[in-house]
PDB file of N, CA and C in Angstrom:
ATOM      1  N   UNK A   1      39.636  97.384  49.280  1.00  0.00           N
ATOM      2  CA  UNK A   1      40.127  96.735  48.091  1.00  0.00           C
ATOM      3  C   UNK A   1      39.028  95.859  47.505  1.00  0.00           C
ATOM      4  N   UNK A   2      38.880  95.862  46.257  1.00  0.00           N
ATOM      5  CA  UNK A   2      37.944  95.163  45.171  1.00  0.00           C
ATOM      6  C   UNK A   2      38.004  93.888  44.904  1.00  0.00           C
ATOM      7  N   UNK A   3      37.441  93.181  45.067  1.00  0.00           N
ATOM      8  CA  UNK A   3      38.059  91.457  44.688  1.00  0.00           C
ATOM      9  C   UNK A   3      37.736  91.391  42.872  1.00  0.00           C
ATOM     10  N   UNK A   4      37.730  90.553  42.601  1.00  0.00           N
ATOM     11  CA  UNK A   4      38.237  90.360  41.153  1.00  0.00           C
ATOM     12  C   UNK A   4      36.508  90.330  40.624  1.00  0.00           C
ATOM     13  N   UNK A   5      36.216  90.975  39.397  1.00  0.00           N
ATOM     14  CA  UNK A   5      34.894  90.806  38.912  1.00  0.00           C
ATOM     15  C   UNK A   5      34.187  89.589  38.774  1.00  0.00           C
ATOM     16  N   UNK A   6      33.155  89.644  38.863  1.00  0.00           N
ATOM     17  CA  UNK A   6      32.523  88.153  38.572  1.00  0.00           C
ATOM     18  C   UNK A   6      32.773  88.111  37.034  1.00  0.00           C
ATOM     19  N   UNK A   7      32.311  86.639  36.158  1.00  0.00           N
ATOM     20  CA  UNK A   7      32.385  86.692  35.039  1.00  0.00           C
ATOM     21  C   UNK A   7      31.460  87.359  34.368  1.00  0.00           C
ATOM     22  N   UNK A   8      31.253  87.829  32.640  1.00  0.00           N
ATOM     23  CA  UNK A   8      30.475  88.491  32.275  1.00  0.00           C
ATOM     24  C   UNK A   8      29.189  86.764  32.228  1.00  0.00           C
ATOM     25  N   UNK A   9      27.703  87.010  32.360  1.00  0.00           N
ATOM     26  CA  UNK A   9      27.017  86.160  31.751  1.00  0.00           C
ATOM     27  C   UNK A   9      26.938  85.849  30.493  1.00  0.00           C
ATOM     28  N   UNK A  10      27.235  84.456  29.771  1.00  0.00           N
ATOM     29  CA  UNK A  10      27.346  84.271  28.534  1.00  0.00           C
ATOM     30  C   UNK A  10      26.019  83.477  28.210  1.00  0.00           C
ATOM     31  N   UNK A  11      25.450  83.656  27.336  1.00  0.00           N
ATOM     32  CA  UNK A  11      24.242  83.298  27.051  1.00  0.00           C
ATOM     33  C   UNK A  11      24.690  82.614  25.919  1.00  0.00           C
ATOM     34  N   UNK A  12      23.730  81.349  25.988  1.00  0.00           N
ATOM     35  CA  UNK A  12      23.911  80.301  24.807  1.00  0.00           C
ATOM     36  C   UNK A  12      24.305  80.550  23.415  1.00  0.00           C
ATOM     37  N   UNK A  13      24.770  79.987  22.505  1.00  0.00           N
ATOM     38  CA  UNK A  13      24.836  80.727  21.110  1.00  0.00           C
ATOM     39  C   UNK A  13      23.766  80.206  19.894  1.00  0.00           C
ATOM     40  N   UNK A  14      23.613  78.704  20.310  1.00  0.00           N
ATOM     41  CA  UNK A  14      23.152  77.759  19.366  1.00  0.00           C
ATOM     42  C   UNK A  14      21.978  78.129  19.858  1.00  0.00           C
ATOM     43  N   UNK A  15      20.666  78.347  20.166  1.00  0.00           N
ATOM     44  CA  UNK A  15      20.171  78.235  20.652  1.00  0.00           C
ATOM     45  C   UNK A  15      18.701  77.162  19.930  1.00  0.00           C
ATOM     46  N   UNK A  16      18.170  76.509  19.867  1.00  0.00           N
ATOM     47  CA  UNK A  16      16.912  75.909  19.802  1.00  0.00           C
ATOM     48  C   UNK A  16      15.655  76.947  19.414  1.00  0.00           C
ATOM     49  N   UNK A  17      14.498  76.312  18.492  1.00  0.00           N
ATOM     50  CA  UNK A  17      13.781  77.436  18.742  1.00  0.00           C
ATOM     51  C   UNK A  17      12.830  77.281  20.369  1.00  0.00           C
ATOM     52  N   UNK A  18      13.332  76.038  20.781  1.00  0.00           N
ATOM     53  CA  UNK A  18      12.140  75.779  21.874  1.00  0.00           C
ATOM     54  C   UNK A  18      13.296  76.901  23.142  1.00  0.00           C
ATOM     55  N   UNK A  19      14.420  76.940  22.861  1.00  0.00           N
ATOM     56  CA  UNK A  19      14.846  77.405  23.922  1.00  0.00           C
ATOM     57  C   UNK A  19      14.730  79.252  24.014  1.00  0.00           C
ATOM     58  N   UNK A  20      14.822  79.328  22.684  1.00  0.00           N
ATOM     59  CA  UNK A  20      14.317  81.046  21.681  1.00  0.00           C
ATOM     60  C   UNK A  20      13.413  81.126  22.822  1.00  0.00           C
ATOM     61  N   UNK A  21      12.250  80.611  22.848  1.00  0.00           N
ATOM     62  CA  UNK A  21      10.988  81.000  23.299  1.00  0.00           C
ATOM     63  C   UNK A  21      11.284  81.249  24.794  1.00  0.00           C
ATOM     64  N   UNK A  22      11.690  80.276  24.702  1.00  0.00           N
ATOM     65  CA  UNK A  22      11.960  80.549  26.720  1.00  0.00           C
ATOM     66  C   UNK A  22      12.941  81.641  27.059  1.00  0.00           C
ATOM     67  N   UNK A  23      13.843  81.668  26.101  1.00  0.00           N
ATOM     68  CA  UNK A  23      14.140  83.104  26.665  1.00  0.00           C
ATOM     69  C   UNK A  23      13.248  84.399  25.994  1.00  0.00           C
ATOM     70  N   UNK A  24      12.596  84.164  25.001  1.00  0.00           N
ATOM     71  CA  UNK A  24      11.657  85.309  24.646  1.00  0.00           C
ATOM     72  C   UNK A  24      11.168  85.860  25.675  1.00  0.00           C
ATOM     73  N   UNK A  25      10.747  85.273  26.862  1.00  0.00           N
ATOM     74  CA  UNK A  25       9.659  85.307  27.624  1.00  0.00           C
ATOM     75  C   UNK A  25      10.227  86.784  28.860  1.00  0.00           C
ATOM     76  N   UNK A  26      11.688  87.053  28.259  1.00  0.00           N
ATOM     77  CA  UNK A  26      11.836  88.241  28.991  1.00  0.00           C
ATOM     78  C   UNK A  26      12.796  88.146  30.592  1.00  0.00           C
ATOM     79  N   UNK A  27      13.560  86.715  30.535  1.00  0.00           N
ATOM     80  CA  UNK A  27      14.649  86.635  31.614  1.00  0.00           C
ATOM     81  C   UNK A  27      15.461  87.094  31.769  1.00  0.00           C
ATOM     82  N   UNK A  28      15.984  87.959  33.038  1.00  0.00           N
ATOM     83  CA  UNK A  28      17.077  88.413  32.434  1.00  0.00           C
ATOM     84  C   UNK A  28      18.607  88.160  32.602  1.00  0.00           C
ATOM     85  N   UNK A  29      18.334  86.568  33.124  1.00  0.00           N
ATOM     86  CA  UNK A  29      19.254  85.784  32.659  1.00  0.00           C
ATOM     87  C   UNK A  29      18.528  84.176  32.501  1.00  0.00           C
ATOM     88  N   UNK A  30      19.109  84.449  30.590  1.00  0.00           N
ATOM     89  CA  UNK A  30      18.181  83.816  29.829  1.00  0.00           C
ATOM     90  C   UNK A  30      19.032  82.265  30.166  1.00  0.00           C
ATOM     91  N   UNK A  31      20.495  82.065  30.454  1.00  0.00           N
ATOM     92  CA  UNK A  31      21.213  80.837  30.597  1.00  0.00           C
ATOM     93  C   UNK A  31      20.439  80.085  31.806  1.00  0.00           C
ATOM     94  N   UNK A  32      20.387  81.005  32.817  1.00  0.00           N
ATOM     95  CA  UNK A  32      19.699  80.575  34.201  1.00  0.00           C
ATOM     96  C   UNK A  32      18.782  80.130  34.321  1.00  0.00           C
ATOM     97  N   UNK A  33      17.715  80.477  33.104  1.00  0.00           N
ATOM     98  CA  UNK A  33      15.831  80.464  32.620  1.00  0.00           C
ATOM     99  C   UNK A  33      16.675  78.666  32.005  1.00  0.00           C
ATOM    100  N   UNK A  34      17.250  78.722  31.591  1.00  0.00           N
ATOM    101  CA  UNK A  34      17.535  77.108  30.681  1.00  0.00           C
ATOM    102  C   UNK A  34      18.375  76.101  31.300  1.00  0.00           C
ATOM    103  N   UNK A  35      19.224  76.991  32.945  1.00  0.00           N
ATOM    104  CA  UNK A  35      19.307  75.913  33.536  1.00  0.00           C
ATOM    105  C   UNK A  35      18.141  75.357  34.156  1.00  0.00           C
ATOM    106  N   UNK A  36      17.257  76.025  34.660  1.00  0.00           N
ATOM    107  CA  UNK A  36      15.933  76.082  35.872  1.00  0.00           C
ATOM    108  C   UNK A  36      15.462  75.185  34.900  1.00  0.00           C
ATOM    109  N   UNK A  37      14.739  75.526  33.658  1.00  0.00           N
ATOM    110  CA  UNK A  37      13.938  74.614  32.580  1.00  0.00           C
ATOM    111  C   UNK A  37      14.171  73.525  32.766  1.00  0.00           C
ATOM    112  N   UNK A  38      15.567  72.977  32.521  1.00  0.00           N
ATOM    113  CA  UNK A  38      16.420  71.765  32.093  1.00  0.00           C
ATOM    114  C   UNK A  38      16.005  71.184  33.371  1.00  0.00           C
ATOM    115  N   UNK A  39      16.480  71.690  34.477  1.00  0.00           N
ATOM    116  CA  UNK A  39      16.220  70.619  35.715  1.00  0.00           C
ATOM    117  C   UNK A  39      14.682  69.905  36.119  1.00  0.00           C
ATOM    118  N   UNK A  40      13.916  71.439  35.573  1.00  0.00           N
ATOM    119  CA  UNK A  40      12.439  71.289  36.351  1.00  0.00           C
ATOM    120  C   UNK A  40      11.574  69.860  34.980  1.00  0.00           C
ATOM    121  N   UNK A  41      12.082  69.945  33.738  1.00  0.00           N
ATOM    122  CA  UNK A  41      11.767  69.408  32.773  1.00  0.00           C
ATOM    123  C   UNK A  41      12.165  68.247  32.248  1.00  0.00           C
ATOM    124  N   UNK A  42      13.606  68.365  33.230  1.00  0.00           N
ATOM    125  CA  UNK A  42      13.990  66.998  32.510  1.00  0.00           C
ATOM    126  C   UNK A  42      14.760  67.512  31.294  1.00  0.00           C
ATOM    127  N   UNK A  43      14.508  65.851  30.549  1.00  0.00           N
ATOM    128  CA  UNK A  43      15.341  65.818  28.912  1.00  0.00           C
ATOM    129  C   UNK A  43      14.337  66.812  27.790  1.00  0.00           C
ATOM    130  N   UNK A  44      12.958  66.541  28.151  1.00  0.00           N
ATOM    131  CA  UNK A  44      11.745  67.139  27.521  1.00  0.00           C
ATOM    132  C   UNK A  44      11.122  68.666  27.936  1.00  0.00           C
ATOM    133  N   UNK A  45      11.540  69.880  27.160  1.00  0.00           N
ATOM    134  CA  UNK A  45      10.947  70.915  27.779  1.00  0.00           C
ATOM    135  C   UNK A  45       9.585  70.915  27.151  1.00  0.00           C
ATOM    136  N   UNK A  46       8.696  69.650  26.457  1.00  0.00           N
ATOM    137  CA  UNK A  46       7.233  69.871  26.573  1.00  0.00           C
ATOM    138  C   UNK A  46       6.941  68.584  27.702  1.00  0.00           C
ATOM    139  N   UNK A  47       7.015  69.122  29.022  1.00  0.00           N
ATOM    140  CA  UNK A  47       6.755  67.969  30.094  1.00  0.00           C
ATOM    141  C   UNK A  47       5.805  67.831  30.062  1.00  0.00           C
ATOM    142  N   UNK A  48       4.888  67.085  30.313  1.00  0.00           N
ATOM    143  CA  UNK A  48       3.281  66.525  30.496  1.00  0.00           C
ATOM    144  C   UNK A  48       2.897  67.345  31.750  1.00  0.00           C
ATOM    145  N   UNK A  49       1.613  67.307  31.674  1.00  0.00           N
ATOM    146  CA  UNK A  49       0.809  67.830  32.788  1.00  0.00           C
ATOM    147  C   UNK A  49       0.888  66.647  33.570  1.00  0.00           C
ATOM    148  N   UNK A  50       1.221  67.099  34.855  1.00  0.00           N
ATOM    149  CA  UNK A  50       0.596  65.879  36.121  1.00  0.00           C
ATOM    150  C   UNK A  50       0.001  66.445  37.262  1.00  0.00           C
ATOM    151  N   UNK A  51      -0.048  65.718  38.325  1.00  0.00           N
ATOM    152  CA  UNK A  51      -1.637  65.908  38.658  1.00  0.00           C
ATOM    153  C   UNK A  51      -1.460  67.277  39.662  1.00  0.00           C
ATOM    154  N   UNK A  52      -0.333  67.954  39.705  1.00  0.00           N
ATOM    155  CA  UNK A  52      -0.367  69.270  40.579  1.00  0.00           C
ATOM    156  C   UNK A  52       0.573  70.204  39.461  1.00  0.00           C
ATOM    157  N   UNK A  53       1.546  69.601  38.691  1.00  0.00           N
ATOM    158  CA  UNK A  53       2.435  70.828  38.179  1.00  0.00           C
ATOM    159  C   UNK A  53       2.075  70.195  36.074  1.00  0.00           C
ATOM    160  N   UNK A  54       2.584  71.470  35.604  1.00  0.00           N
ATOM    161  CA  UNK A  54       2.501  71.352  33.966  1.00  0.00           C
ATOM    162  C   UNK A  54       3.642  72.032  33.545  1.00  0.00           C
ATOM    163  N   UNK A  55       4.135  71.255  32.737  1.00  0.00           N
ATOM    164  CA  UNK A  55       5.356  71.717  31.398  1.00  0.00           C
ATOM    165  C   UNK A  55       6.218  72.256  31.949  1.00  0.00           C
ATOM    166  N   UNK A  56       7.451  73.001  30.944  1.00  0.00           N
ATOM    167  CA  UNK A  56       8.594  73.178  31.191  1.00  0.00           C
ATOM    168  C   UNK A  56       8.994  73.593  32.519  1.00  0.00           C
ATOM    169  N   UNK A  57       8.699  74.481  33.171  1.00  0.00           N
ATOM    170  CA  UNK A  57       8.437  75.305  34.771  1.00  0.00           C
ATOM    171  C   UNK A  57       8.012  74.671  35.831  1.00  0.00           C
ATOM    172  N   UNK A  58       7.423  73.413  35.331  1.00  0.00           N
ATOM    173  CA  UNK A  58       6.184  72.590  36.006  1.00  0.00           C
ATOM    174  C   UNK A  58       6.256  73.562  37.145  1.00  0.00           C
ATOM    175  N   UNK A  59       4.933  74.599  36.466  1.00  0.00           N
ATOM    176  CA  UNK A  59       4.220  75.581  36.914  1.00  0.00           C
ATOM    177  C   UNK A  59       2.966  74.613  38.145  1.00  0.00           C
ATOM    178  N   UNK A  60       2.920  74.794  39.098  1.00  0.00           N
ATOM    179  CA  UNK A  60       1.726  74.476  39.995  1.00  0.00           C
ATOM    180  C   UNK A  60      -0.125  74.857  39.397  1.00  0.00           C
ATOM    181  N   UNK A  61      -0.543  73.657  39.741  1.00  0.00           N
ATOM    182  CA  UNK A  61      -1.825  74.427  39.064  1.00  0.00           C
ATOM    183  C   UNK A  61      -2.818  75.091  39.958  1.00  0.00           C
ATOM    184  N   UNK A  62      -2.004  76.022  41.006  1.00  0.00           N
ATOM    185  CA  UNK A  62      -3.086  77.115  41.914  1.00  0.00           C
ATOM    186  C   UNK A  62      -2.258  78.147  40.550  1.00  0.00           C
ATOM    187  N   UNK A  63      -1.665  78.546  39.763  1.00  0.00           N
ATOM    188  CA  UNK A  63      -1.456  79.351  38.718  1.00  0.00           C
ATOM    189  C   UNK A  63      -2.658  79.123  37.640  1.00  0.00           C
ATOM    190  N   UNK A  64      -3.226  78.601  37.824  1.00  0.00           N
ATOM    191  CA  UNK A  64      -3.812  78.691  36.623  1.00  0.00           C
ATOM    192  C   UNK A  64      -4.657  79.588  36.230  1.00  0.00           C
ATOM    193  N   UNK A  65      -5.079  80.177  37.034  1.00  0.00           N
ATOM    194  CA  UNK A  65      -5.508  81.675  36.370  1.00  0.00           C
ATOM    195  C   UNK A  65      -4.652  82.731  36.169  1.00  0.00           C
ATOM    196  N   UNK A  66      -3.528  82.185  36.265  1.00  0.00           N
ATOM    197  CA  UNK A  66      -2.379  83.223  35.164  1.00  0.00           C
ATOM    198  C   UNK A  66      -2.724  82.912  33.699  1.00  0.00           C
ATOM    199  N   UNK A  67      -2.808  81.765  33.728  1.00  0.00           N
ATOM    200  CA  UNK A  67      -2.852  81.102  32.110  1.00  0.00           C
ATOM    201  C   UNK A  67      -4.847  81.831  31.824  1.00  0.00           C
ATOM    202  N   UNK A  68      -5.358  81.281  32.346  1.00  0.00           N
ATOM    203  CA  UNK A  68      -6.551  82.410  32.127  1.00  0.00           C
ATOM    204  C   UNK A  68      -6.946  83.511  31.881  1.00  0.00           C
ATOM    205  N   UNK A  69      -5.998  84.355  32.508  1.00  0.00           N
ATOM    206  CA  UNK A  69      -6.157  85.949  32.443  1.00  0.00           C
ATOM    207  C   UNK A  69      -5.830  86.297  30.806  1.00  0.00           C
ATOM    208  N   UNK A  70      -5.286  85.314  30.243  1.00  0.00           N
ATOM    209  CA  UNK A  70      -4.212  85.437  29.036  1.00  0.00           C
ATOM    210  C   UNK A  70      -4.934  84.470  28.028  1.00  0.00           C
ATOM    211  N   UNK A  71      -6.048  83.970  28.389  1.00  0.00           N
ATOM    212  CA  UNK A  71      -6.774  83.208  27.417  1.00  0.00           C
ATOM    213  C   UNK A  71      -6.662  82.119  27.389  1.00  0.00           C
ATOM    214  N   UNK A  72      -5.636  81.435  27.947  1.00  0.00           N
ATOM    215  CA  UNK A  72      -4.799  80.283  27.849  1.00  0.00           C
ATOM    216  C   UNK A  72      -5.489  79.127  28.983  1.00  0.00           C
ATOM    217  N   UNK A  73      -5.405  77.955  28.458  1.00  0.00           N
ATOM    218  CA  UNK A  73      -5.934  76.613  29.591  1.00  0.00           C
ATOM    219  C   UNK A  73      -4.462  76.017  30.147  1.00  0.00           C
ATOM    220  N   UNK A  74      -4.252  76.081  31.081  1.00  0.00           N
ATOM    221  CA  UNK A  74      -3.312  75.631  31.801  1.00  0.00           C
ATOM    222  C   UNK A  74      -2.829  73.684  31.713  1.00  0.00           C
ATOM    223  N   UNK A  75      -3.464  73.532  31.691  1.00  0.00           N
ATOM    224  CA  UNK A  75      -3.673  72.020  30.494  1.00  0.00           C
ATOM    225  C   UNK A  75      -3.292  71.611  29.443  1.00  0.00           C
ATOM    226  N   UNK A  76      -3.823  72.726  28.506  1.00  0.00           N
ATOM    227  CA  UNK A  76      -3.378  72.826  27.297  1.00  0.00           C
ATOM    228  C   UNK A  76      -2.033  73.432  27.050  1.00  0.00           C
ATOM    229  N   UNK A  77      -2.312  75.013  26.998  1.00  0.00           N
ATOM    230  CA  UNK A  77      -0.890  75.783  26.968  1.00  0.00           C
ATOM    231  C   UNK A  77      -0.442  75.782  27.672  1.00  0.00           C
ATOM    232  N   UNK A  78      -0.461  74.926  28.808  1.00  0.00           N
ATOM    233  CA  UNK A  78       0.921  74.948  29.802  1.00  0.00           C
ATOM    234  C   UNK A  78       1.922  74.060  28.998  1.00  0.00           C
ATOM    235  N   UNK A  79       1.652  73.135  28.396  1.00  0.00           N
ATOM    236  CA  UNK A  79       2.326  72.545  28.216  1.00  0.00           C
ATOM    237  C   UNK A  79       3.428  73.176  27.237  1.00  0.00           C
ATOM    238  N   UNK A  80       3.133  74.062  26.751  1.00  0.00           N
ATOM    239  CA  UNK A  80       3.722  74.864  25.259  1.00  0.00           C
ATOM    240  C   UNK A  80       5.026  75.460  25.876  1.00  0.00           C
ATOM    241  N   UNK A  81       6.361  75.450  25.815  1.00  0.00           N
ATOM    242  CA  UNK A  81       7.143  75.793  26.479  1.00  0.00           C
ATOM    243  C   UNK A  81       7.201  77.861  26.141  1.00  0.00           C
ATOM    244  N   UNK A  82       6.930  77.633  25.413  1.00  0.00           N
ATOM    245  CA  UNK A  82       7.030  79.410  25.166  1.00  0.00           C
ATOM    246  C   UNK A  82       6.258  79.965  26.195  1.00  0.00           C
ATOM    247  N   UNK A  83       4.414  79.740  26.478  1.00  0.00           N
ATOM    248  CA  UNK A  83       3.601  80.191  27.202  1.00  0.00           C
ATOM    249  C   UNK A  83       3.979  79.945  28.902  1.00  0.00           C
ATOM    250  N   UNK A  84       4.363  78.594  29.041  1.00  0.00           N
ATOM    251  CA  UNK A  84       4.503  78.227  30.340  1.00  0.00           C
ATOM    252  C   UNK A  84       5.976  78.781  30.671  1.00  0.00           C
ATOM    253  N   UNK A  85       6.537  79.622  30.317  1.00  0.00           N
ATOM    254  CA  UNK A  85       7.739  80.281  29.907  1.00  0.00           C
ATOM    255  C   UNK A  85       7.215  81.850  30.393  1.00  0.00           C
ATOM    256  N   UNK A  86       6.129  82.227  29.737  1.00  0.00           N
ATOM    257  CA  UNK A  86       5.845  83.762  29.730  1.00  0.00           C
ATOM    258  C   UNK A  86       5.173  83.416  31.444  1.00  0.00           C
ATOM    259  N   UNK A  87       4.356  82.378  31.734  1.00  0.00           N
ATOM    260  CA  UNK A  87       3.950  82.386  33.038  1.00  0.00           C
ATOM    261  C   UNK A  87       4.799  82.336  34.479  1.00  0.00           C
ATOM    262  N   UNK A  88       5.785  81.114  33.763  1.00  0.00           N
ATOM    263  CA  UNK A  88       7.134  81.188  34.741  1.00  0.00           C
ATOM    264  C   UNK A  88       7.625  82.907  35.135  1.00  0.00           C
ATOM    265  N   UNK A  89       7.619  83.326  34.201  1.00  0.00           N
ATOM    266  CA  UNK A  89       8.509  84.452  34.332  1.00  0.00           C
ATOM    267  C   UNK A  89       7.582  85.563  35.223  1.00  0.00           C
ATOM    268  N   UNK A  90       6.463  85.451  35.025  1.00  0.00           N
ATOM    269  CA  UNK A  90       5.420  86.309  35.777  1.00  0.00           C
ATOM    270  C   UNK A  90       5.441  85.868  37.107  1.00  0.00           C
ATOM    271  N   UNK A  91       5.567  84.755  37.496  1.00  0.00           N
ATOM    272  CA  UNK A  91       5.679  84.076  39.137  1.00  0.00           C
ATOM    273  C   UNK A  91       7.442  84.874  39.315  1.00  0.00           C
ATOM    274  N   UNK A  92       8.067  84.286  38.752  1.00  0.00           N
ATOM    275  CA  UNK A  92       9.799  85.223  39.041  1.00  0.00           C
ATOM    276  C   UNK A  92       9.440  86.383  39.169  1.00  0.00           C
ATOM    277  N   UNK A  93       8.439  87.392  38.037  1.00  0.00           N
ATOM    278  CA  UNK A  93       8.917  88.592  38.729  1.00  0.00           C
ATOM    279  C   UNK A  93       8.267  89.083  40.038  1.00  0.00           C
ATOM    280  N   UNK A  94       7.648  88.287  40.381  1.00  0.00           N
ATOM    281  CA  UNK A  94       6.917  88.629  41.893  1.00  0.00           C
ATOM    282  C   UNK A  94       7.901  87.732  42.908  1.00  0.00           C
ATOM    283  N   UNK A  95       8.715  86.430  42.400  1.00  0.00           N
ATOM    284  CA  UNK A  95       9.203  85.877  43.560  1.00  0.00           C
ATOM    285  C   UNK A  95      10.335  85.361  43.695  1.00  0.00           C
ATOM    286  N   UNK A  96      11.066  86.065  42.464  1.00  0.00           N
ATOM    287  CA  UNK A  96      12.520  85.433  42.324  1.00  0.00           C
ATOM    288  C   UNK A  96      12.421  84.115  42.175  1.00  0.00           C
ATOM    289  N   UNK A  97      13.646  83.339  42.048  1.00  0.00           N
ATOM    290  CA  UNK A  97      13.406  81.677  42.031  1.00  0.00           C
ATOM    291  C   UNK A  97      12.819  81.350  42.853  1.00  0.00           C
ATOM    292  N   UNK A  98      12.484  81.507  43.912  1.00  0.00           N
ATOM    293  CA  UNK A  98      11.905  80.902  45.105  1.00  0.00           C
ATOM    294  C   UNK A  98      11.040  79.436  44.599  1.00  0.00           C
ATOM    295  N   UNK A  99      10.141  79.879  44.158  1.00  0.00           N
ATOM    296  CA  UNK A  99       9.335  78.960  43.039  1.00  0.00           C
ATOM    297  C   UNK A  99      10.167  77.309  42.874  1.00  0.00           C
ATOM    298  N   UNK A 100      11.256  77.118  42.495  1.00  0.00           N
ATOM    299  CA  UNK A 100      11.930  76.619  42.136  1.00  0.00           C
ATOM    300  C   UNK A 100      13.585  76.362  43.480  1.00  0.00           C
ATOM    301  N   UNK A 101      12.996  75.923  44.363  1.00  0.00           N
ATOM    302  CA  UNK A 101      14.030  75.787  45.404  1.00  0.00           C
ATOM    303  C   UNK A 101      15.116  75.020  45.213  1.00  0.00           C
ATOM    304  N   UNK A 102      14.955  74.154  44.463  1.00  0.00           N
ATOM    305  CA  UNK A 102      15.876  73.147  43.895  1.00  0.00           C
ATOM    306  C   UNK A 102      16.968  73.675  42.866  1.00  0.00           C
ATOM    307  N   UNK A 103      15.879  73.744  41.422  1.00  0.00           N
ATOM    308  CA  UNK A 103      16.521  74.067  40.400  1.00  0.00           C
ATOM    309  C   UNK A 103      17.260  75.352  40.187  1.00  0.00           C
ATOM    310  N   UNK A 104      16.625  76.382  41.345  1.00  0.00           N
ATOM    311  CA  UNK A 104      17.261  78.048  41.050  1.00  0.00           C
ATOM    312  C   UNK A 104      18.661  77.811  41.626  1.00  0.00           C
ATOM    313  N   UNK A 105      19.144  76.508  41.927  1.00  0.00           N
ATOM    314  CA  UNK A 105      21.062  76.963  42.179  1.00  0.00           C
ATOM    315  C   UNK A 105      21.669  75.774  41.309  1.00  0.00           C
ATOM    316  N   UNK A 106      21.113  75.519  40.290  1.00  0.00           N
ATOM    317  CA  UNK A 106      21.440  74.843  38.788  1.00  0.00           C
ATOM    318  C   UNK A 106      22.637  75.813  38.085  1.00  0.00           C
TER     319      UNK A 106
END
């Protein structure tokens, strides 16, 4: 016997353009990409660089030649929530939330 379906995923409606971007970046659950954001970011998804993680993902900076490969300074465009968005998502697809031990059960 079948237990009852999970719900369908409902994805935001209003959405922001800062939040557009973050799901641009190809999640494929884009609500989940904006809970993870929200927690890892705070109130601000352009978080400051500090002295090991940057912006929305606060991506670690042994990534930073992700942001390199792509032209990008990890400094700079990390901070950009769209880019540090397309990088997040490149660490997920190699590692699931893992990345994010905290925020991935947001």
């Amino acid at each position: 016997m079948r237990g009852p379906e999970p719900p369908a995923v409902v994805e935001p409606v209003n959405l922001t353009d800062v939040e557009a971007a973050i799901c641009a970046a190809g999640w494929p659950d884009c609500a989940k990409a904006l809970r993870v954001a929200r927690c890892e970011s705070g109130p601000d998804y352009y978080a400051p660089a500090g002295a090991y993680h940057v912006g929305t993902f606060q991506i670690a900076y042994v990534h930073a030649w992700r942001f390199a490969a792509r032209g990008w300074d990890i400094y700079v465009d990390g901070i950009d929530p769209g880019r540090n968005s397309v990088i997040a998502f490149d660490i997920f697809t190699e590692q699931s939330w893992g990345p994010w031990p905290y925020c991935q059960y947001r």
